[in-house]
Protein backbone atom coordinates (compact mmCIF):
# COMPACT_ATOMS: atom_id res chain seq x y z
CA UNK A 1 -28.39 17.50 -180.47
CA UNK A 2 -27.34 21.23 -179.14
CA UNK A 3 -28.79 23.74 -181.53
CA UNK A 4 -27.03 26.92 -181.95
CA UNK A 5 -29.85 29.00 -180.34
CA UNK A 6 -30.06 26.67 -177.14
CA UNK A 7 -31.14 28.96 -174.11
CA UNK A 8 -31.58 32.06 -176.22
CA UNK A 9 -34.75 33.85 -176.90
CA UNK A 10 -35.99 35.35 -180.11
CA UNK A 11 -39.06 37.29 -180.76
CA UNK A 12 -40.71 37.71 -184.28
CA UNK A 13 -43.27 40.15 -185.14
CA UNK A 14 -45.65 39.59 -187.60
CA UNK A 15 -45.23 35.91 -187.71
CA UNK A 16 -48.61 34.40 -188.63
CA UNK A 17 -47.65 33.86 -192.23
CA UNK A 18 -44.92 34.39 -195.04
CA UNK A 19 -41.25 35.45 -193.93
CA UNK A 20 -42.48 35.69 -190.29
CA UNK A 21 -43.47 32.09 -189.82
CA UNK A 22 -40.33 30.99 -191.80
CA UNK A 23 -38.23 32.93 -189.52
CA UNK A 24 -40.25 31.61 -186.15
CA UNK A 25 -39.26 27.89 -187.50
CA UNK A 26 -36.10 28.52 -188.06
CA UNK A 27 -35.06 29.78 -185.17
CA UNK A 28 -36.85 27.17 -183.14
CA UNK A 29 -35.33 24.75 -185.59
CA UNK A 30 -31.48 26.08 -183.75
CA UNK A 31 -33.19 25.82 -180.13
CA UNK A 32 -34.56 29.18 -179.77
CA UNK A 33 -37.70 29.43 -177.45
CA UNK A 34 -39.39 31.44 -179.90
CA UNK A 35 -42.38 34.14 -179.48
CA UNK A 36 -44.63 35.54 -182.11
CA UNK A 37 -46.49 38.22 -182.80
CA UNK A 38 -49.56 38.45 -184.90
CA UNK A 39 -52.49 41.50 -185.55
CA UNK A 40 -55.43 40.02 -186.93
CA UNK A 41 -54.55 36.51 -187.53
CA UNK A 42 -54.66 34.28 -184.57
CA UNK A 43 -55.08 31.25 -186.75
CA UNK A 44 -51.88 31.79 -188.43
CA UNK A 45 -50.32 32.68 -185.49
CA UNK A 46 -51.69 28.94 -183.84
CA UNK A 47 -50.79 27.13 -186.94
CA UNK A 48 -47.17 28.55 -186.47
CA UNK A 49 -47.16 27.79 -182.51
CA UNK A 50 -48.37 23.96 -183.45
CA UNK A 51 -46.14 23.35 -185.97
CA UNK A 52 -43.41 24.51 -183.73
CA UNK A 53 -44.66 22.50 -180.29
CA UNK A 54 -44.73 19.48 -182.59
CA UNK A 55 -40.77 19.40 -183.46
CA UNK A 56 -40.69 19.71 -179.67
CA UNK A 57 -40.08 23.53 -179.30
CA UNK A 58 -40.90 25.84 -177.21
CA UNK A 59 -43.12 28.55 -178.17
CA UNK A 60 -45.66 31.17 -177.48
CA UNK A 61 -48.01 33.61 -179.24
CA UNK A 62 -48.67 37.22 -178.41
CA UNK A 63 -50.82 39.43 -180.12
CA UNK A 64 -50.38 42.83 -180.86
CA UNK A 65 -51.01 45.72 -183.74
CA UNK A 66 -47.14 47.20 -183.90
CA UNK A 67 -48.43 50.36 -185.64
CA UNK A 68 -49.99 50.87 -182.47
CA UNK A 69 -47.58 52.12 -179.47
CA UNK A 70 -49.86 51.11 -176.91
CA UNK A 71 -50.26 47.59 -178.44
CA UNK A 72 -46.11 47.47 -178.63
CA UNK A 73 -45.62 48.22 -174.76
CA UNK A 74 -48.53 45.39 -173.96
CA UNK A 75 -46.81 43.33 -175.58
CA UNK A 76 -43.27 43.76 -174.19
CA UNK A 77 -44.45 43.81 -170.77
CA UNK A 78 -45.73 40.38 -171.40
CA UNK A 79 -42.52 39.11 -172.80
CA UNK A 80 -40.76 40.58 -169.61
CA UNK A 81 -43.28 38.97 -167.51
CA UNK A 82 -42.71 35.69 -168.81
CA UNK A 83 -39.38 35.42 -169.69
CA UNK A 84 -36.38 35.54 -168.34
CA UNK A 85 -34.25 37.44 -171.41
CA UNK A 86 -34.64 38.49 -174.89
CA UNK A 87 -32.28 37.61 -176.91
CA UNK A 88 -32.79 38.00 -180.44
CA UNK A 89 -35.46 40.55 -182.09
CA UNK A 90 -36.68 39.81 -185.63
CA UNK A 91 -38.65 43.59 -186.59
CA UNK A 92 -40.76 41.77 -189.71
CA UNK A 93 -44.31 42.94 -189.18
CA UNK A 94 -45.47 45.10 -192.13
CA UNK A 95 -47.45 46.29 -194.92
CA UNK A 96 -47.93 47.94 -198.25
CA UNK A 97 -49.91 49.12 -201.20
CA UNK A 98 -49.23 49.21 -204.58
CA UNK A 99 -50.17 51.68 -206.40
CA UNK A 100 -50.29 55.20 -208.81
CA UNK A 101 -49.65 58.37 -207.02
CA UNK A 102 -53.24 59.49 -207.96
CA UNK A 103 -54.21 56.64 -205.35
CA UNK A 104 -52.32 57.75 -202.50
CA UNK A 105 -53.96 58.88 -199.25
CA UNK A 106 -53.01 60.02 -196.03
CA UNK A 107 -55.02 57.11 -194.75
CA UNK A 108 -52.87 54.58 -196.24
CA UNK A 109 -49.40 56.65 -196.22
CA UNK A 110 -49.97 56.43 -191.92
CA UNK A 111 -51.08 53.12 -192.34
CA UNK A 112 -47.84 52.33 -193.25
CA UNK A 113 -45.61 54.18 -191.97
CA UNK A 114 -46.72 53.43 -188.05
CA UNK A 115 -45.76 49.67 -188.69
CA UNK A 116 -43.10 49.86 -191.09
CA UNK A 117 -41.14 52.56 -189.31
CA UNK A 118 -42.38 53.87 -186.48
CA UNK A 119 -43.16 50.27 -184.92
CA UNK A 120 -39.94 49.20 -185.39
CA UNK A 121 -38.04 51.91 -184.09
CA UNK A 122 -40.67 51.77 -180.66
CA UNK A 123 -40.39 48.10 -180.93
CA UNK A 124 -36.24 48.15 -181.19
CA UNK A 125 -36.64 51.01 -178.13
CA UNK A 126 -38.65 48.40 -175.98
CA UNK A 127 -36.79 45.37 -176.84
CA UNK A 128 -33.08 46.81 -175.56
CA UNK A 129 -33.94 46.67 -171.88
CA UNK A 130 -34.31 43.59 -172.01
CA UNK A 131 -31.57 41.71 -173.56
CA UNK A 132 -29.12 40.35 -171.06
CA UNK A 133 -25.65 41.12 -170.52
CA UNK A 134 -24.10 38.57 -172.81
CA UNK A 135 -25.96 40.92 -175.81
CA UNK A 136 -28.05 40.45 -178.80
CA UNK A 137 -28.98 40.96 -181.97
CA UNK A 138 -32.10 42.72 -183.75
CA UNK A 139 -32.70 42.03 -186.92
CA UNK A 140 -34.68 44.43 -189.28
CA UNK A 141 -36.16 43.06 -192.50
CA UNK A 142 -35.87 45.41 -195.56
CA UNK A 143 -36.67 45.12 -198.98
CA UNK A 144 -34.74 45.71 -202.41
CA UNK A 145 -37.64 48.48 -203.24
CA UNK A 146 -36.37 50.41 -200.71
CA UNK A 147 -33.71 50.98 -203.20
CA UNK A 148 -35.18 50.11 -206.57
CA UNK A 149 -38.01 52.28 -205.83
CA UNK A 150 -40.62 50.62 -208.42
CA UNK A 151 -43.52 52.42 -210.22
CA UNK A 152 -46.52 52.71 -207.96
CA UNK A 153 -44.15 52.12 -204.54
CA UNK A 154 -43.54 55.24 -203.61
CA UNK A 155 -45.36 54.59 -200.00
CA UNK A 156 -43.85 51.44 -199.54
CA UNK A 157 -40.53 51.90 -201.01
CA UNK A 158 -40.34 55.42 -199.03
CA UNK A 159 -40.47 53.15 -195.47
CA UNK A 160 -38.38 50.72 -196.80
CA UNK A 161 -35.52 53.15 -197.36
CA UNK A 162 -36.19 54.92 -193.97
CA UNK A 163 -36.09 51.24 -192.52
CA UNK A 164 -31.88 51.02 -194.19
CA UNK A 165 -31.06 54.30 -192.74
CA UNK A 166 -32.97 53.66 -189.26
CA UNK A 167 -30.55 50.69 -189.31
CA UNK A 168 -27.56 52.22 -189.99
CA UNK A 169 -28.18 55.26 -187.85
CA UNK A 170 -28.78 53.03 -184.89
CA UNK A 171 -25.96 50.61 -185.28
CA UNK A 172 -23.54 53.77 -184.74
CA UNK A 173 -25.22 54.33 -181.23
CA UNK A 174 -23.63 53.69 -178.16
CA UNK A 175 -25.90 50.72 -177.17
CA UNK A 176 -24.58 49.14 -180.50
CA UNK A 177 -21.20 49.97 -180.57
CA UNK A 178 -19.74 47.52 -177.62
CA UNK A 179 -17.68 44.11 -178.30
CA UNK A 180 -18.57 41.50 -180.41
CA UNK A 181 -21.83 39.87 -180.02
CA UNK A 182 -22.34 37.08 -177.17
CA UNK A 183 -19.07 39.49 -175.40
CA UNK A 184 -21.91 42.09 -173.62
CA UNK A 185 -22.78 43.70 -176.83
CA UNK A 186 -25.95 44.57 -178.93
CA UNK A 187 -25.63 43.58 -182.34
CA UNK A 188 -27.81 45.50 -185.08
CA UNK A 189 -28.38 43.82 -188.01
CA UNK A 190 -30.26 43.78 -191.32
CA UNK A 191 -31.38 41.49 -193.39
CA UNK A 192 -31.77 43.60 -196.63
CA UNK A 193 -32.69 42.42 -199.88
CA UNK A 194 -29.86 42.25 -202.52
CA UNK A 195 -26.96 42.96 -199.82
CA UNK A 196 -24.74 40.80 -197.27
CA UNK A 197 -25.15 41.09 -193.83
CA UNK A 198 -24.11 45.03 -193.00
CA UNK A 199 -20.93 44.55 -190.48
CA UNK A 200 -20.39 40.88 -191.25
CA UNK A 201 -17.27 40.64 -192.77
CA UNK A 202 -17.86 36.34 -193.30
CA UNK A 203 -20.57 36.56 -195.42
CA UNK A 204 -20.03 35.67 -198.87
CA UNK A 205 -20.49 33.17 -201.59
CA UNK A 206 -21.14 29.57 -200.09
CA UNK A 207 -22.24 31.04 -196.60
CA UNK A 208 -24.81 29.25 -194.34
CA UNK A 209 -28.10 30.81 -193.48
CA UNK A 210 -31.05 30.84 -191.85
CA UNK A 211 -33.81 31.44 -194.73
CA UNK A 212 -34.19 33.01 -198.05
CA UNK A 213 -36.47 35.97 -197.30
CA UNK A 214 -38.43 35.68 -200.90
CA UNK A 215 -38.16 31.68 -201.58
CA UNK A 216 -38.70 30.35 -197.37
CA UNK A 217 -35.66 28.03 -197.86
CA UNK A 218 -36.12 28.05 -193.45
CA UNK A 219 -34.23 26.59 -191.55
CA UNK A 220 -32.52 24.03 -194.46
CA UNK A 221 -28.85 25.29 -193.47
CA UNK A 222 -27.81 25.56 -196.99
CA UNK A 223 -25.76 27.81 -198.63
CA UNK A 224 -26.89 30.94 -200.31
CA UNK A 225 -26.12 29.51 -203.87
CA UNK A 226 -28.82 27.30 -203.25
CA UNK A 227 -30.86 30.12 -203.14
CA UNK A 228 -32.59 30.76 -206.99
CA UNK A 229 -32.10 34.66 -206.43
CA UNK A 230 -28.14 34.08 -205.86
CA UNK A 231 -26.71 36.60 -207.66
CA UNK A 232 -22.58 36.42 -207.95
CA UNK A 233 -21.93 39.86 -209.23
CA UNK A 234 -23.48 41.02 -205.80
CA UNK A 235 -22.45 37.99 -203.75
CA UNK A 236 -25.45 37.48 -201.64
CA UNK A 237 -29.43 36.38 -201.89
CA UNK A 238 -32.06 37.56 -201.08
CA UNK A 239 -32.66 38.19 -197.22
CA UNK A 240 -30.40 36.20 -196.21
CA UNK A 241 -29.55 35.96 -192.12
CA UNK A 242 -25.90 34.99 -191.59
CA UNK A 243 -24.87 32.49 -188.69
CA UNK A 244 -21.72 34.68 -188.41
């Protein structure tokens, strides 16, 4: 049967474990050829690949540290070498700390701030050349603390909120302001905790999507009230990745 994703590309950064690997499945799950990226964990980042090969997709792993923006090019160059296109970016790698302000350091503000930001605007920057002329989309994943803004997040919460303005900021750019999706255009999304799809004017109560970005409902195809975290007053769940 024709998945949605047949002949389209998607890479995934940060998709050894957690929200990543979810993601990875999922799209392969539609008929994505799927690559992943992983740091450290090149056992997570196999487990992923196998479970994906065994479902019969097609899928590679790359890895590379995103907070690093010689380890971001590397790893572009390799996707241009052995693809074809990109068509769909999933920004996900990051990480955080938790903690009082009397524990913050300048080692572990640049820690993560170079993945959580400044990766994904050099990995957005490398990823544009190389979508195809039919478009596609990029899809940043946020948090809800980058609005909530918990005790002991100010770090984390601080690069969450840059992530939500990074996306909104870029979305208005040229590059992202051409027809609809799968029409020659770039599509910028995000999937932000505790908010719809920004631009997606079908999503909605009863919608169809991808995954639940804190309960890894991947690739089930159900609706976001099957989600535990929907919440009707603000008619979405969390993370949530329209099919619109």
């Amino acid at each position: 049967m024709m998945g949605k994703l047949d002949s389209r590309t998607a890479f995934v950064t940060g998709a050894s474990k957690g929200i990543g690997a979810a993601i990875a499945k999922a799209l392969a799950q539609e008929g994505a050829t799927v690559i992943v990226s992983y740091a450290t964990s090149k056992s997570g980042a196999d487990k992923v690949v196998a479970d994906i090969a065994a479902t019969g997709g097609n899928v590679m792993a790359i890895q590379g540290d995103f907070s690093k923006p010689d380890d971001i090019a590397r790893v572009y160059a390799e996707i241009a070498r052995t693809h074809e296109h990109l068509d769909i970016l999933v920004n996900n790698a990051g990480v955080y700390t938790f903690g009082p302000i009397e524990e913050v350091t300048t080692e572990e503000f640049h820690r993560e701030f170079n993945l959580n930001v400044l990766g994904l605007l050099l990995s957005t920057k490398a990823a544009v050349p190389l979508f195809g002329p039919r478009g596609g989309s990029i899809i940043n994943i946020g948090s809800e603390v980058g609005k909530m803004a918990p005790p002991h997040g100010s770090v984390y919460s601080a690069t969450k909120g840059a992530l939500d303005a990074i996306t909104t900021s870029l979305s208005k750019e040229p590059v992202f302001a051409r027809n609809a999706v799968f029409y020659s255009r770039l599509r910028l999304l995000a999937a932000l905790n505790g908010s719809s799809v920004p631009g997606c004017r079908g999503c909605g109560a009863g919608d169809r999507f991808l995954f639940c970005g804190r309960h890894g409902a991947a690739g089930q195809g159900g609706t976001s009230a099957s989600c535990p975290a929907w919440a009707p007053r603000r008619g979405s769940c969390a993370a949530q990745i329209c099919r619109h």
